[in-house]
N, C-alpha and C. Protein backbone atom coordinates (compact mmCIF):
# COMPACT_ATOMS: atom_id res chain seq x y z
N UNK A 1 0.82 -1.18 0.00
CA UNK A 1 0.00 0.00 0.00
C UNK A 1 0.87 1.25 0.00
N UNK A 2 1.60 1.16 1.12
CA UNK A 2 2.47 2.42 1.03
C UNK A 2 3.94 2.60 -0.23
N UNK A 3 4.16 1.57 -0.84
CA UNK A 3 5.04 1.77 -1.96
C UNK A 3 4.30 2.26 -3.31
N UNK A 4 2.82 1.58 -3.38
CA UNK A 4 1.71 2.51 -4.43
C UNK A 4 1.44 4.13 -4.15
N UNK A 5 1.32 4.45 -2.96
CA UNK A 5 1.18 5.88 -2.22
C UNK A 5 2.52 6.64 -2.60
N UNK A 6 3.55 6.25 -2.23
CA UNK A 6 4.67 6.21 -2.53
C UNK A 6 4.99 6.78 -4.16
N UNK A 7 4.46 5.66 -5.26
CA UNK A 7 4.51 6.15 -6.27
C UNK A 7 3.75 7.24 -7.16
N UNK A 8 2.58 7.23 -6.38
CA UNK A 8 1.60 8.47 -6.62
C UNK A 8 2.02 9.73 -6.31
N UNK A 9 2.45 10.00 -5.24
CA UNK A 9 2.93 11.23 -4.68
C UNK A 9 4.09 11.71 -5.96
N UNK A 10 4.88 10.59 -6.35
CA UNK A 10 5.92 11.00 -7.00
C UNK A 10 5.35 11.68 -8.18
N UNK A 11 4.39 10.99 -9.03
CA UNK A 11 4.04 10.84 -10.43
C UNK A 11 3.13 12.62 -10.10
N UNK A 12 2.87 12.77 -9.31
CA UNK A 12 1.61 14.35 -8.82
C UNK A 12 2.98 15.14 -8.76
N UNK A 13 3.72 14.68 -8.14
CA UNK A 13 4.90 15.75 -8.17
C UNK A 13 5.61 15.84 -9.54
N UNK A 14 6.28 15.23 -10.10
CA UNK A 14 6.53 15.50 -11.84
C UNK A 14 5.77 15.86 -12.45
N UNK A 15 4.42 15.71 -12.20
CA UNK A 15 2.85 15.95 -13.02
C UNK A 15 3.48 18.12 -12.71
N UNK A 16 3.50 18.15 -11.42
CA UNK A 16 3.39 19.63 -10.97
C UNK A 16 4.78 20.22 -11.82
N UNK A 17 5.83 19.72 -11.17
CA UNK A 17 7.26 20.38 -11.89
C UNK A 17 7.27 20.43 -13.33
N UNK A 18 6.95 19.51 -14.00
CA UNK A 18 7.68 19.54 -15.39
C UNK A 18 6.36 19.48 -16.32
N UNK A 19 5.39 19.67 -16.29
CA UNK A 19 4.22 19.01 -17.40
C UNK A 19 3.06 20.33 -17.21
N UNK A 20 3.18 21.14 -16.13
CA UNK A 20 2.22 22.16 -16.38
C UNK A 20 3.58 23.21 -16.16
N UNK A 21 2.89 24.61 -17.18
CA UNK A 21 3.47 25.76 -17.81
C UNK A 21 3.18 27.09 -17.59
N UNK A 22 2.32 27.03 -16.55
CA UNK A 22 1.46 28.16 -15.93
C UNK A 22 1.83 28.54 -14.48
N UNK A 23 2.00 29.90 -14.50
CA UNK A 23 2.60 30.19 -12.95
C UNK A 23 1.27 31.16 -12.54
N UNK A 24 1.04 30.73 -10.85
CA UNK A 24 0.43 31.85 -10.17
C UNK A 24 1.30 32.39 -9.09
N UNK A 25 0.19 33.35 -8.91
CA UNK A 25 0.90 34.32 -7.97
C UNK A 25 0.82 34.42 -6.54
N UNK A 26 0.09 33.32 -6.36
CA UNK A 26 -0.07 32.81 -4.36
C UNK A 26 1.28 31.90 -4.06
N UNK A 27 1.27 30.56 -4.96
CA UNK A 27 1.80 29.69 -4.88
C UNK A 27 3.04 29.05 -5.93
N UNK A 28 3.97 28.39 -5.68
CA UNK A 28 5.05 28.26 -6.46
C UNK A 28 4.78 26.46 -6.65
N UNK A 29 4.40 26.01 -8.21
CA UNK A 29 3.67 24.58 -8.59
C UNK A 29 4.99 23.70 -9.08
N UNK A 30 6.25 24.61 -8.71
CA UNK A 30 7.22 23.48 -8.71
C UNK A 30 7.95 23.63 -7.58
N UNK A 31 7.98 23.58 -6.92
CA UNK A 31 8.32 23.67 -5.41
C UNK A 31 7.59 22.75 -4.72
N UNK A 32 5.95 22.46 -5.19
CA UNK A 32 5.24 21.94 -4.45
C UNK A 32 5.32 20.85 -5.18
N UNK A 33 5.70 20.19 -6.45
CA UNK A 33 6.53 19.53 -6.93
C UNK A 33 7.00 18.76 -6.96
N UNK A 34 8.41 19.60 -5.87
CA UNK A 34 9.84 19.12 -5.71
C UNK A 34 9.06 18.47 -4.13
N UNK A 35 8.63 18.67 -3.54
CA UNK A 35 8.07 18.44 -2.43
C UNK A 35 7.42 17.24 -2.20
N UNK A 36 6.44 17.27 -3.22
CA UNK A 36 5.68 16.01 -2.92
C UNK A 36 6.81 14.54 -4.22
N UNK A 37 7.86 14.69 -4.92
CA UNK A 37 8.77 14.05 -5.23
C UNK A 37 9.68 13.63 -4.46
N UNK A 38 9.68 14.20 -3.32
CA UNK A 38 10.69 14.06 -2.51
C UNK A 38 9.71 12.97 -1.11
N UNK A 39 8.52 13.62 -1.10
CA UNK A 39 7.96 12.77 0.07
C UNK A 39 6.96 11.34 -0.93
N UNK A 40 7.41 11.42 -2.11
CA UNK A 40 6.64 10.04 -3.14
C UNK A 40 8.15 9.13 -2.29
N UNK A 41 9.58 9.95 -2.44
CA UNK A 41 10.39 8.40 -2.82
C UNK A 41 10.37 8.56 -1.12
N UNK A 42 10.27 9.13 -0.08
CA UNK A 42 10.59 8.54 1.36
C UNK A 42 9.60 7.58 1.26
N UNK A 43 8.26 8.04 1.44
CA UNK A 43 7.13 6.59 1.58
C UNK A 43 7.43 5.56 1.21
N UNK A 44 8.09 5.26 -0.36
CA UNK A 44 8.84 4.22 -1.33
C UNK A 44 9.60 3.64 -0.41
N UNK A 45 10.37 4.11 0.12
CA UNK A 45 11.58 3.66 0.91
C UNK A 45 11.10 2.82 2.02
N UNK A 46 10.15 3.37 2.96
CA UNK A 46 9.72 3.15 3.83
C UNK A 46 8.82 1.86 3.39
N UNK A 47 8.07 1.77 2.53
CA UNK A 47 7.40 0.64 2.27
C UNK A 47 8.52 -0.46 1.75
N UNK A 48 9.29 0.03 0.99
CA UNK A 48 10.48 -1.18 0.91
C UNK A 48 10.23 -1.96 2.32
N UNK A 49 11.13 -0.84 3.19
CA UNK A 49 12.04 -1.49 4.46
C UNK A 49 10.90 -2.26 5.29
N UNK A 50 9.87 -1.67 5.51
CA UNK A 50 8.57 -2.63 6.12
C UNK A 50 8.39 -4.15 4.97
N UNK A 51 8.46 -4.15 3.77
CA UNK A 51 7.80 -5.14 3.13
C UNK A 51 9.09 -6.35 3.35
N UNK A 52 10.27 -5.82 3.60
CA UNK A 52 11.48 -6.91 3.21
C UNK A 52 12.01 -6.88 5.25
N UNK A 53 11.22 -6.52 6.10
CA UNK A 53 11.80 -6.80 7.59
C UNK A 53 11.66 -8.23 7.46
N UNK A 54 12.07 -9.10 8.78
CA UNK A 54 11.75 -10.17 9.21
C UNK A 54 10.93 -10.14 9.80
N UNK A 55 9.69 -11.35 10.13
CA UNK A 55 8.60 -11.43 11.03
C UNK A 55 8.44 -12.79 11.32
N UNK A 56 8.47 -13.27 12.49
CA UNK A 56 9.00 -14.50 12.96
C UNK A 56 7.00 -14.93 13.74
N UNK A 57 6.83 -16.12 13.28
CA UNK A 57 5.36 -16.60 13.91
C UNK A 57 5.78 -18.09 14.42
N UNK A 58 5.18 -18.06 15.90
CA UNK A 58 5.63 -19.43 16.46
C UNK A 58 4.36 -20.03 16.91
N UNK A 59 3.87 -21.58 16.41
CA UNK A 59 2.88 -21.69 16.51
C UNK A 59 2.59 -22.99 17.31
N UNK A 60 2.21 -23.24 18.61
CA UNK A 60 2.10 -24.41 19.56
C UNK A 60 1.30 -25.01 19.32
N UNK A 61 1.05 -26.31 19.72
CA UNK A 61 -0.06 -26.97 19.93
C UNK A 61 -0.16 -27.92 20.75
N UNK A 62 -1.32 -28.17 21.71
CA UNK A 62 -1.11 -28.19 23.08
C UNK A 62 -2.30 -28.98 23.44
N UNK A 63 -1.96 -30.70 23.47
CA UNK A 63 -3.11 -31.39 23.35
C UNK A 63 -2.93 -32.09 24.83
N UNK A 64 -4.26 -32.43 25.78
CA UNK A 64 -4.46 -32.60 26.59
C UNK A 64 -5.98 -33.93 26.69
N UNK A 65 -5.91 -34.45 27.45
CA UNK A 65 -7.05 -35.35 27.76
C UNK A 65 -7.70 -34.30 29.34
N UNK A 66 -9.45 -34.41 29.28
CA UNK A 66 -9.90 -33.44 30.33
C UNK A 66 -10.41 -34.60 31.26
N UNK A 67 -9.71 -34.56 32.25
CA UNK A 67 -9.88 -35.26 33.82
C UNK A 67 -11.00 -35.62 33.50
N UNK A 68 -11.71 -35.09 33.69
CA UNK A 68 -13.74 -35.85 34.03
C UNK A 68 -14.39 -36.41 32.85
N UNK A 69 -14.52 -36.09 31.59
CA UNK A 69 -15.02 -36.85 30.53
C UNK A 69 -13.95 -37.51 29.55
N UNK A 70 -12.64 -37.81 29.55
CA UNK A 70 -11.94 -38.09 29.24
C UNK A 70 -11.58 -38.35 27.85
N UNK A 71 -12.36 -36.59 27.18
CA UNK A 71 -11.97 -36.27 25.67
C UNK A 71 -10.58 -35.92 25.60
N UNK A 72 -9.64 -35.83 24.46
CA UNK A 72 -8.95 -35.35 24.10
C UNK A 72 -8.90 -33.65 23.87
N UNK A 73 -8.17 -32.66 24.50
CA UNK A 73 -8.57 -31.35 24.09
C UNK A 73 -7.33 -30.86 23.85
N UNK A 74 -7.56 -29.88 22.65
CA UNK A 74 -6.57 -29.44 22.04
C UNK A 74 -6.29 -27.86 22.36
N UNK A 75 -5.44 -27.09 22.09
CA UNK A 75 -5.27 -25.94 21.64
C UNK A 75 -4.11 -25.45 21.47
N UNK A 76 -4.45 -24.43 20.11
CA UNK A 76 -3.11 -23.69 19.61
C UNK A 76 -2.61 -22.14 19.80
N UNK A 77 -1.81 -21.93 19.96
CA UNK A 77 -1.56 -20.93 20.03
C UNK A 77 -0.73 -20.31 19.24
N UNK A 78 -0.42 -19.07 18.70
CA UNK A 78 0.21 -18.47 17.39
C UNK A 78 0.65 -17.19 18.13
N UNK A 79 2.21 -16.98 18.91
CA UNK A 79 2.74 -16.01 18.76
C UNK A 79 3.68 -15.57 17.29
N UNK A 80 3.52 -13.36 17.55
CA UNK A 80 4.53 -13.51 16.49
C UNK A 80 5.08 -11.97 17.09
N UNK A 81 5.97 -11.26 16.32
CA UNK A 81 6.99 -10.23 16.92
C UNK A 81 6.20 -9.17 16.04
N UNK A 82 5.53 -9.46 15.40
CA UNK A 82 4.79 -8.41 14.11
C UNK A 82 3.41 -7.56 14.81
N UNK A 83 3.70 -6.21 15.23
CA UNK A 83 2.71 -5.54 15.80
C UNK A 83 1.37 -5.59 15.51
N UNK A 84 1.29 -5.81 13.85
CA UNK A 84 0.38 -5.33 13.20
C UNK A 84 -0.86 -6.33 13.36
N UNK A 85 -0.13 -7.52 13.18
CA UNK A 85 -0.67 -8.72 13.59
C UNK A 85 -1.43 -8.91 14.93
């Protein structure tokens, strides 16, 4: 998601610097530009380094017989180091 965001910002920013020919007089449309080209490739970057981290998932399973009816009972559990998760 954020390496698509990433590339949008960039493509709005070249769209601004180099492809329109018209200046006003509030605002400077290559500056704002150079700006949002500059914050297209950090996001880029940033979605790299998130997409290529390590994320480690450890997954138990934890089977038991229950004292009084003497089923088999199971359960799993799934740690992992990944916040998002």
């Amino acid at each position: 998601m954020s390496i698509a965001t990433g590339i949008v910002l960039f493509v709005i920013g070249a769209i601004l610097t180099f492809a329109l020919n018209f200046e006003t007089g509030w605002v400077n449309l290559d500056l704002i530009g150079y700006i949002l080209m500059g914050a297209g490739v950090v996001v880029f970057v940033i979605g790299l380094i998130m997409l290529t981290r390590n994320r480690t998932a450890v997954t138990s399973r934890h089977v038991a017989a229950d004292p009084v009816s003497g089923e088999r009972v199971s359960r799993t559990v799934t740690e992992t180091d990944d916040p998002v998760l």
